[in-house]
N, C-alpha and C. Protein backbone atom coordinates (compact mmCIF):
# COMPACT_ATOMS: atom_id res chain seq x y z
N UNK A 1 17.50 33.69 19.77
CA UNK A 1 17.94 33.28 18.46
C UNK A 1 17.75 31.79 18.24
N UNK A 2 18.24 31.20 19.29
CA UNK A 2 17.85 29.33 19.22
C UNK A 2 16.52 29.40 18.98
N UNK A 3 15.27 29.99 19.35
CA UNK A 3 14.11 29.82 19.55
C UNK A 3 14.01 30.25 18.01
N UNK A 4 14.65 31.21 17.38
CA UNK A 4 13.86 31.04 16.20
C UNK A 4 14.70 29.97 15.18
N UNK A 5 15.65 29.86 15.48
CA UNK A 5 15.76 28.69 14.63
C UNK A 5 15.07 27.51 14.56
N UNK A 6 14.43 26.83 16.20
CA UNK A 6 14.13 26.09 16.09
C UNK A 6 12.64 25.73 15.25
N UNK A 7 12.19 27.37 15.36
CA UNK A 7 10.64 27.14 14.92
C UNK A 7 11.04 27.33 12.96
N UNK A 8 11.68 28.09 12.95
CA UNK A 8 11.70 28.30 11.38
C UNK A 8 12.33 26.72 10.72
N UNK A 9 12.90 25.77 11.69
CA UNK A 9 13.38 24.59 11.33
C UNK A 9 11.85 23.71 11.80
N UNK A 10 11.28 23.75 12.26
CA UNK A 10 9.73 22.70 12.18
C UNK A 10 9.19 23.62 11.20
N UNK A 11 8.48 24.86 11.11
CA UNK A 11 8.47 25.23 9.58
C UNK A 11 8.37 24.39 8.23
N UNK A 12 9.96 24.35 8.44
CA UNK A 12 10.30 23.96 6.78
C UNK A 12 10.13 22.16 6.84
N UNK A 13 10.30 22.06 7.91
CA UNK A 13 10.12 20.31 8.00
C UNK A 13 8.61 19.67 8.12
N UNK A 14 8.02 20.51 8.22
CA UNK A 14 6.53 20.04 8.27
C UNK A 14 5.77 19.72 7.52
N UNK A 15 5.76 20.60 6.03
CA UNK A 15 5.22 20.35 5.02
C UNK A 15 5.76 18.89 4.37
N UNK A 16 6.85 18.82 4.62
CA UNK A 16 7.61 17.63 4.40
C UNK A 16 7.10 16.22 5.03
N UNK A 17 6.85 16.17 6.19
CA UNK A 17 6.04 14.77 7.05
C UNK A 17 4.48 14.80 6.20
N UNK A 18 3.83 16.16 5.57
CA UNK A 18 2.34 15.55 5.18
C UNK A 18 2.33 15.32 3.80
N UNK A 19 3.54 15.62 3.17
CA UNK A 19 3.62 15.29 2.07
C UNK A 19 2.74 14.30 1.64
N UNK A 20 2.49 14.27 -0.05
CA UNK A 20 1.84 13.59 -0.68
C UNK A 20 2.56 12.28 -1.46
N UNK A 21 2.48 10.87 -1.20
CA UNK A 21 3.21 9.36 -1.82
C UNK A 21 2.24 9.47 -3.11
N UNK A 22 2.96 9.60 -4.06
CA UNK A 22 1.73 9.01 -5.47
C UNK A 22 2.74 7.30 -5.70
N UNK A 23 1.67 6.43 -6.02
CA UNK A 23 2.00 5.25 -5.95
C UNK A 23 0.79 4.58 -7.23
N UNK A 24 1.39 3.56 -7.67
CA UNK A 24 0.12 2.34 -8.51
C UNK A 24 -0.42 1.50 -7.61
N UNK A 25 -1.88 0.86 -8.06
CA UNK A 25 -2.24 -0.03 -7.60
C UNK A 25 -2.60 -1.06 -9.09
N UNK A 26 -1.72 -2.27 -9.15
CA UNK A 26 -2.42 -3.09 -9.88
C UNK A 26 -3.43 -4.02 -9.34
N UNK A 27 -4.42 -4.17 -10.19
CA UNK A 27 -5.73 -5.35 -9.73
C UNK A 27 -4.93 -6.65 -10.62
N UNK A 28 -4.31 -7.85 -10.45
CA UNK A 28 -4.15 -8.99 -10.88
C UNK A 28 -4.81 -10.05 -10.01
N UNK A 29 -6.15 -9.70 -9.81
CA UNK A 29 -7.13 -10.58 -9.18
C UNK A 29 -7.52 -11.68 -10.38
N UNK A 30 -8.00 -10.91 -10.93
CA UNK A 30 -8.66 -11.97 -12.49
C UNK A 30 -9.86 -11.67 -12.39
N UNK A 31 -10.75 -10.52 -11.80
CA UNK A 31 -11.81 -10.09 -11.80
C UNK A 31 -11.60 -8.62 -11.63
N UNK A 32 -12.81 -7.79 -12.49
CA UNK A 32 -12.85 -6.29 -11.96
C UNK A 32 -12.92 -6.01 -10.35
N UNK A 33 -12.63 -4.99 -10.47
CA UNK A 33 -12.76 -4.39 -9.21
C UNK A 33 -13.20 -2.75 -9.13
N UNK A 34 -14.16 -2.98 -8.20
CA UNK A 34 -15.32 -2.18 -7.88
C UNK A 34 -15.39 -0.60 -7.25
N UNK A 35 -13.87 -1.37 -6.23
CA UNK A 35 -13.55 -0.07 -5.00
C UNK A 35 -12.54 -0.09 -4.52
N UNK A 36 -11.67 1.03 -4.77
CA UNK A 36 -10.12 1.47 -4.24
C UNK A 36 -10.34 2.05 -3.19
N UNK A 37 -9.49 1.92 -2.05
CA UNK A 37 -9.74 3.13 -0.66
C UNK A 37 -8.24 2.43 -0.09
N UNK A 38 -8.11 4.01 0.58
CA UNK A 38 -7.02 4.48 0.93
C UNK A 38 -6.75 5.03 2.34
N UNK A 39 -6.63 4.36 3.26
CA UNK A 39 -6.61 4.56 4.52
C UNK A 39 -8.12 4.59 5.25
N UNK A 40 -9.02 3.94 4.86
CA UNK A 40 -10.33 3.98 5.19
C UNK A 40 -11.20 5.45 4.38
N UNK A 41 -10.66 5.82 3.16
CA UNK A 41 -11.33 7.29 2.70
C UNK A 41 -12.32 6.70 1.84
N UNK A 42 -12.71 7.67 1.02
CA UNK A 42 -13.76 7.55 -0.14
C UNK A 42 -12.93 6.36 -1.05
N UNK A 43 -13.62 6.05 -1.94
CA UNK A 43 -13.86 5.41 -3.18
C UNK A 43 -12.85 5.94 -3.99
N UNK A 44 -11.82 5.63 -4.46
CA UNK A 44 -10.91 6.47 -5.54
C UNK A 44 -11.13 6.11 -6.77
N UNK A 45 -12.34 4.87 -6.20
CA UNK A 45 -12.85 4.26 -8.25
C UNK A 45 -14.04 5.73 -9.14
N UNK A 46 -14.85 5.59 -7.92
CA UNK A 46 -15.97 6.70 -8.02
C UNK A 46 -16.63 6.41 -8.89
N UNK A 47 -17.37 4.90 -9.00
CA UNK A 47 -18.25 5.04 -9.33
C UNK A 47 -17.48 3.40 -11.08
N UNK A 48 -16.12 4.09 -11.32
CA UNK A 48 -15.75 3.36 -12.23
C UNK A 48 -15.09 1.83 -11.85
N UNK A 49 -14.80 1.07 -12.84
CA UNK A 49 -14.19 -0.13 -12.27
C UNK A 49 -12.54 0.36 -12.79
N UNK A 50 -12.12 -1.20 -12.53
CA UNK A 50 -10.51 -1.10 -12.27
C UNK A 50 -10.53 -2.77 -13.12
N UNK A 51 -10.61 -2.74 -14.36
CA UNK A 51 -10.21 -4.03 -15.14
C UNK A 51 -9.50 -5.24 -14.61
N UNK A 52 -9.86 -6.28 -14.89
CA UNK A 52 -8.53 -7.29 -14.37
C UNK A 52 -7.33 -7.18 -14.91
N UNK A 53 -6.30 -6.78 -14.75
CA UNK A 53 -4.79 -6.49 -15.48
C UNK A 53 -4.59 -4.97 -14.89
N UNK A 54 -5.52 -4.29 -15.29
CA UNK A 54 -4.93 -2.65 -15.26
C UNK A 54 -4.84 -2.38 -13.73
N UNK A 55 -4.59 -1.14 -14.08
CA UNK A 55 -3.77 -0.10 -12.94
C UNK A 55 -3.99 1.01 -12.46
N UNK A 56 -3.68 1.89 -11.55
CA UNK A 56 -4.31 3.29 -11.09
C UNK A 56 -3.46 3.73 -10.29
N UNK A 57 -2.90 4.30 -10.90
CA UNK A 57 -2.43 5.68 -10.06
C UNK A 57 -2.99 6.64 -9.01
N UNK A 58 -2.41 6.50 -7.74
CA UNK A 58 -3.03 7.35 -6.57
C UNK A 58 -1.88 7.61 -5.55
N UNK A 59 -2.43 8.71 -4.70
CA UNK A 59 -1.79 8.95 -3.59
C UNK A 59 -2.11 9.10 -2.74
N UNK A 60 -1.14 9.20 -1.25
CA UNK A 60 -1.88 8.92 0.31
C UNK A 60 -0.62 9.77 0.77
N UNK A 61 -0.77 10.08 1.83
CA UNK A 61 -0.05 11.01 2.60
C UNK A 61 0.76 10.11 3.76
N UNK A 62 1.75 10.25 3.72
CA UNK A 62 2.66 9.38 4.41
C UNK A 62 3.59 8.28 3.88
N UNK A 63 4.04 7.86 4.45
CA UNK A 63 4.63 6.49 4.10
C UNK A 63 4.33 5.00 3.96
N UNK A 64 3.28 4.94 4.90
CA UNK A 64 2.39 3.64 5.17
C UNK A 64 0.86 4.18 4.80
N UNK A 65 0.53 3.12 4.27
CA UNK A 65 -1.07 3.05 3.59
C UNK A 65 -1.89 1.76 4.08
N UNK A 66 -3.14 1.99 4.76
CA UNK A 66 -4.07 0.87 4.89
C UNK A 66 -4.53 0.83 3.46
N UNK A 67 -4.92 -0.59 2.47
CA UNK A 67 -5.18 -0.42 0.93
C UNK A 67 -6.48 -1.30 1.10
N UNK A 68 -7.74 -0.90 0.46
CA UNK A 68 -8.77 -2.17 0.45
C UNK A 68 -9.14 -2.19 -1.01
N UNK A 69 -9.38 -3.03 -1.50
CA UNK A 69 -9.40 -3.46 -3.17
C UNK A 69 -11.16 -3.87 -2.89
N UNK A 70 -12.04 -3.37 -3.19
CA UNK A 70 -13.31 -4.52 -3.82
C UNK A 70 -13.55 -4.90 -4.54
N UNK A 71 -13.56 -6.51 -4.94
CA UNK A 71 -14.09 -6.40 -6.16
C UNK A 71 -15.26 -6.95 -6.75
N UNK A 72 -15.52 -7.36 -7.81
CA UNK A 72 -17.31 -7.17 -8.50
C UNK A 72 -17.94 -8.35 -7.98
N UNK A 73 -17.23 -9.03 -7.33
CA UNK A 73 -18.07 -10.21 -6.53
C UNK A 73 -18.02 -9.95 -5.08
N UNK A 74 -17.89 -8.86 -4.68
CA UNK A 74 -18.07 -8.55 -3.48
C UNK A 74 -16.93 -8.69 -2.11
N UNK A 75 -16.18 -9.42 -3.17
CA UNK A 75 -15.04 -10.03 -1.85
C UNK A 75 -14.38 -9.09 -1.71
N UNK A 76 -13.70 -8.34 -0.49
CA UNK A 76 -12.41 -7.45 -0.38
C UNK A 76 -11.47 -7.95 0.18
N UNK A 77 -10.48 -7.14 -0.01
CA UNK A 77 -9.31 -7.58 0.21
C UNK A 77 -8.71 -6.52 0.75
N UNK A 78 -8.25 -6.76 2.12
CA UNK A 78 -7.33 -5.55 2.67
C UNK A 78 -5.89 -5.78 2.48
N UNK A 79 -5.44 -4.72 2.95
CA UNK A 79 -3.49 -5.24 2.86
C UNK A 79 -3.46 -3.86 3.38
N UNK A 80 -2.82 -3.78 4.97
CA UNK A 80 -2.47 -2.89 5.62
C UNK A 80 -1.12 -2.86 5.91
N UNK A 81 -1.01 -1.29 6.18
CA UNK A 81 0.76 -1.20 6.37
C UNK A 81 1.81 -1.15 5.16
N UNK A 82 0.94 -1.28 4.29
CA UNK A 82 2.07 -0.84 3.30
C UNK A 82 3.01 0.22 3.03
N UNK A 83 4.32 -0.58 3.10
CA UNK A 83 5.15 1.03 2.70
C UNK A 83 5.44 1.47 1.23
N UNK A 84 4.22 2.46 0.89
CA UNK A 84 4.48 3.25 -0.65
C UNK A 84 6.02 3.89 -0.65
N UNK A 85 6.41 3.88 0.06
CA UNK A 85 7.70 5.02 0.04
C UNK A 85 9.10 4.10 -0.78
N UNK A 86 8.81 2.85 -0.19
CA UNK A 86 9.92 1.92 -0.52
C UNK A 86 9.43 1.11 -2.17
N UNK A 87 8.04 0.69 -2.00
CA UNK A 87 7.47 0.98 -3.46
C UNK A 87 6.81 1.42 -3.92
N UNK A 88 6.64 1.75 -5.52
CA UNK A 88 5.89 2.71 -5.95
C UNK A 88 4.63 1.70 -6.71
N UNK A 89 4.40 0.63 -6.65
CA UNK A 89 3.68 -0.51 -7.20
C UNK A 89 3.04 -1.32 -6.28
N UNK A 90 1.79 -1.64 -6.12
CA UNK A 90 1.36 -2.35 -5.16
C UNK A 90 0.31 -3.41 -5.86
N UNK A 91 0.20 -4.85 -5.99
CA UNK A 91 -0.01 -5.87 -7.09
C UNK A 91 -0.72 -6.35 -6.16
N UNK A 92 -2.68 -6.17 -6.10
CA UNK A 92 -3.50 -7.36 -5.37
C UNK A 92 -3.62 -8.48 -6.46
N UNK A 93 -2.96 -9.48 -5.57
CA UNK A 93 -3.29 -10.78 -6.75
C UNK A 93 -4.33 -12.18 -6.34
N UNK A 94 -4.61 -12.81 -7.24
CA UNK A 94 -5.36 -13.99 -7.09
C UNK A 94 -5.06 -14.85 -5.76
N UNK A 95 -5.98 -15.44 -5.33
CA UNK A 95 -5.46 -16.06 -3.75
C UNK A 95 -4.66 -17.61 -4.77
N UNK A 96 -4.04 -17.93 -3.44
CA UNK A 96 -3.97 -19.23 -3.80
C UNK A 96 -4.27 -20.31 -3.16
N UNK A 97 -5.17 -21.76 -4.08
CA UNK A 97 -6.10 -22.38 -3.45
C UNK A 97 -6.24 -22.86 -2.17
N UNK A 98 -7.17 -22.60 -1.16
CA UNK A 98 -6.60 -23.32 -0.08
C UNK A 98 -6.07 -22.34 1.21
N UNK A 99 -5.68 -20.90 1.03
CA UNK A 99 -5.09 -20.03 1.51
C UNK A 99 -6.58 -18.67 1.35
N UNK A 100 -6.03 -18.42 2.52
CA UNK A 100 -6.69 -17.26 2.69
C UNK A 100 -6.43 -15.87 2.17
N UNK A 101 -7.21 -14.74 1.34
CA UNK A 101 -6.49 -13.38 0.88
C UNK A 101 -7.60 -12.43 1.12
N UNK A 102 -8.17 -12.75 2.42
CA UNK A 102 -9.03 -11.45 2.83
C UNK A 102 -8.06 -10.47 3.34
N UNK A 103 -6.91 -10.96 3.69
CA UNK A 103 -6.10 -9.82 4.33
C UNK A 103 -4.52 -10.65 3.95
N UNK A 104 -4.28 -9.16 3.09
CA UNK A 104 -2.56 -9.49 2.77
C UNK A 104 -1.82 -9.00 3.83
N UNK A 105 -0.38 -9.56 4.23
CA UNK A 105 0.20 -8.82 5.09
C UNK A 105 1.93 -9.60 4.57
N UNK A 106 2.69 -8.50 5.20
CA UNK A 106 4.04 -8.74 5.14
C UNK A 106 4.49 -9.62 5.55
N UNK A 107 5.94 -10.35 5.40
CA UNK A 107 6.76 -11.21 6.37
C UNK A 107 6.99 -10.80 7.52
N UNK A 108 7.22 -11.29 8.85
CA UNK A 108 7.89 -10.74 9.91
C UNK A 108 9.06 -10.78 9.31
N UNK A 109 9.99 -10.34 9.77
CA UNK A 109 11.11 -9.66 9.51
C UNK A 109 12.22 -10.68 10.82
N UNK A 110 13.29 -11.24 10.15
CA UNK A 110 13.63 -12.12 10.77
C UNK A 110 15.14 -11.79 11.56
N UNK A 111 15.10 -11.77 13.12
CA UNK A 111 15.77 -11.16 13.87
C UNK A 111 17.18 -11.34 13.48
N UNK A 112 18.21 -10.45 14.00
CA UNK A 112 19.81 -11.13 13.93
C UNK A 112 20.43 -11.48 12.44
N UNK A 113 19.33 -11.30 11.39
CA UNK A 113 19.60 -12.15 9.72
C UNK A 113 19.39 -11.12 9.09
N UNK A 114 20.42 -10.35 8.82
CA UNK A 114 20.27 -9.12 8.24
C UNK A 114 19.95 -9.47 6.38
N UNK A 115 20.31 -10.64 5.84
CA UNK A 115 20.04 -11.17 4.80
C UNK A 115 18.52 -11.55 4.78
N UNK A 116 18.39 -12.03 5.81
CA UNK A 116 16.84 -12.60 5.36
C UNK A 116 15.77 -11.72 5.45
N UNK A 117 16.31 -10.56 6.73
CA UNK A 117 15.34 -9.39 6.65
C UNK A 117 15.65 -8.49 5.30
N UNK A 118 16.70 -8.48 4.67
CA UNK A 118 17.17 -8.06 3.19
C UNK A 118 15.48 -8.46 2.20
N UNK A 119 15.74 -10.01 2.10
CA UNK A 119 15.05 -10.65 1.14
C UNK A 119 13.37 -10.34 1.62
N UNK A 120 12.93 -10.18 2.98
CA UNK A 120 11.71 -10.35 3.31
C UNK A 120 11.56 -8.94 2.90
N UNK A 121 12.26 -7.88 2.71
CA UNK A 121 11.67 -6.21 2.55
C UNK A 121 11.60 -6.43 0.94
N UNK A 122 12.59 -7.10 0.29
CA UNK A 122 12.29 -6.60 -0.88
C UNK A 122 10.72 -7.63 -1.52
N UNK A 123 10.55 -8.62 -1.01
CA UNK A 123 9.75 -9.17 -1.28
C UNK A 123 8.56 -8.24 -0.73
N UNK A 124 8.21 -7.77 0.12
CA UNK A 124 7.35 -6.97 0.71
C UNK A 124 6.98 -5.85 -0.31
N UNK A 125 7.78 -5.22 -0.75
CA UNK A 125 8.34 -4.32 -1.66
C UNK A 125 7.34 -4.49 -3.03
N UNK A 126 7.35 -5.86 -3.69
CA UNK A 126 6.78 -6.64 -4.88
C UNK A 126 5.49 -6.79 -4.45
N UNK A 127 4.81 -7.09 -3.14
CA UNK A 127 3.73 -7.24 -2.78
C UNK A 127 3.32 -9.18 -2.55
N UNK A 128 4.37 -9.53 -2.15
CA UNK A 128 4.33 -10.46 -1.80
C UNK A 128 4.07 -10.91 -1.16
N UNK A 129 2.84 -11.84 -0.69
CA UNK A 129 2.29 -12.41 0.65
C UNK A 129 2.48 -14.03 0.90
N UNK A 130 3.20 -14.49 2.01
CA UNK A 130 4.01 -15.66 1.81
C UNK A 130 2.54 -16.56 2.91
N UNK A 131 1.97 -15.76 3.08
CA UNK A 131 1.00 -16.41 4.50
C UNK A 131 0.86 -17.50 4.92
């Protein structure tokens, strides 16, 4: 009897871990962009662009997403590790001068400071790269 509970309980929990995250991606680069991809997959532009300002709706399976943006001048931009789950908005934006934005990434997360790791998730959250 344990034995079938346990299997009829991974069962019902399974479909649940591959579930599908639908999430936005805004481009606030200040240039089109060429190519959306989503954990290293196809093209989710296919062929279309992604305006400077606008937005796109997509999804990835899981909680964390590798994201690569291309855009019409060739430059990409990765930003790995994102957690869609915590937001549903993900904002590639303009570098700033002087700083590097081939690759966005989170704050470390700051030990013992339950406030500052507070402020670094929600900033993470907005798509904030403090680099």
């Amino acid at each position: 009897m344990r034995g079938l509970a346990l299997v009829l309980t991974l069962l019902i929990s399974a479909p649940s871990a591959a579930q599908e995250t639908s999430f936005s991606v805004f481009n606030r680069t200040g240039q089109a962009a060429i190519g959306l991809h989503v954990g290293g997959g196809a093209d989710l532009l296919r062929g279309r662009t992604l305006p400077a300002g606008a937005g796109v709706r997509v999804s990835a399976p899981g909680c964390r997403a590798d994201l690569r943006l291309v855009l019409a001048s060739g430059e990409v931009l990765d930003w790995n590790g994102v957690n869609i789950c915590a937001t549903r908005a993900v904002f590639f934006t303009a570098a700033v001068p002087g700083r590097p934005r081939a690759t966005a990434s989170a704050p470390a997360p700051a030990d013992g400071q339950p406030g500052v790791a507070a402020v670094q998730r929600a900033l993470e959250a907005l798509g904030y790269d403090p680099g």
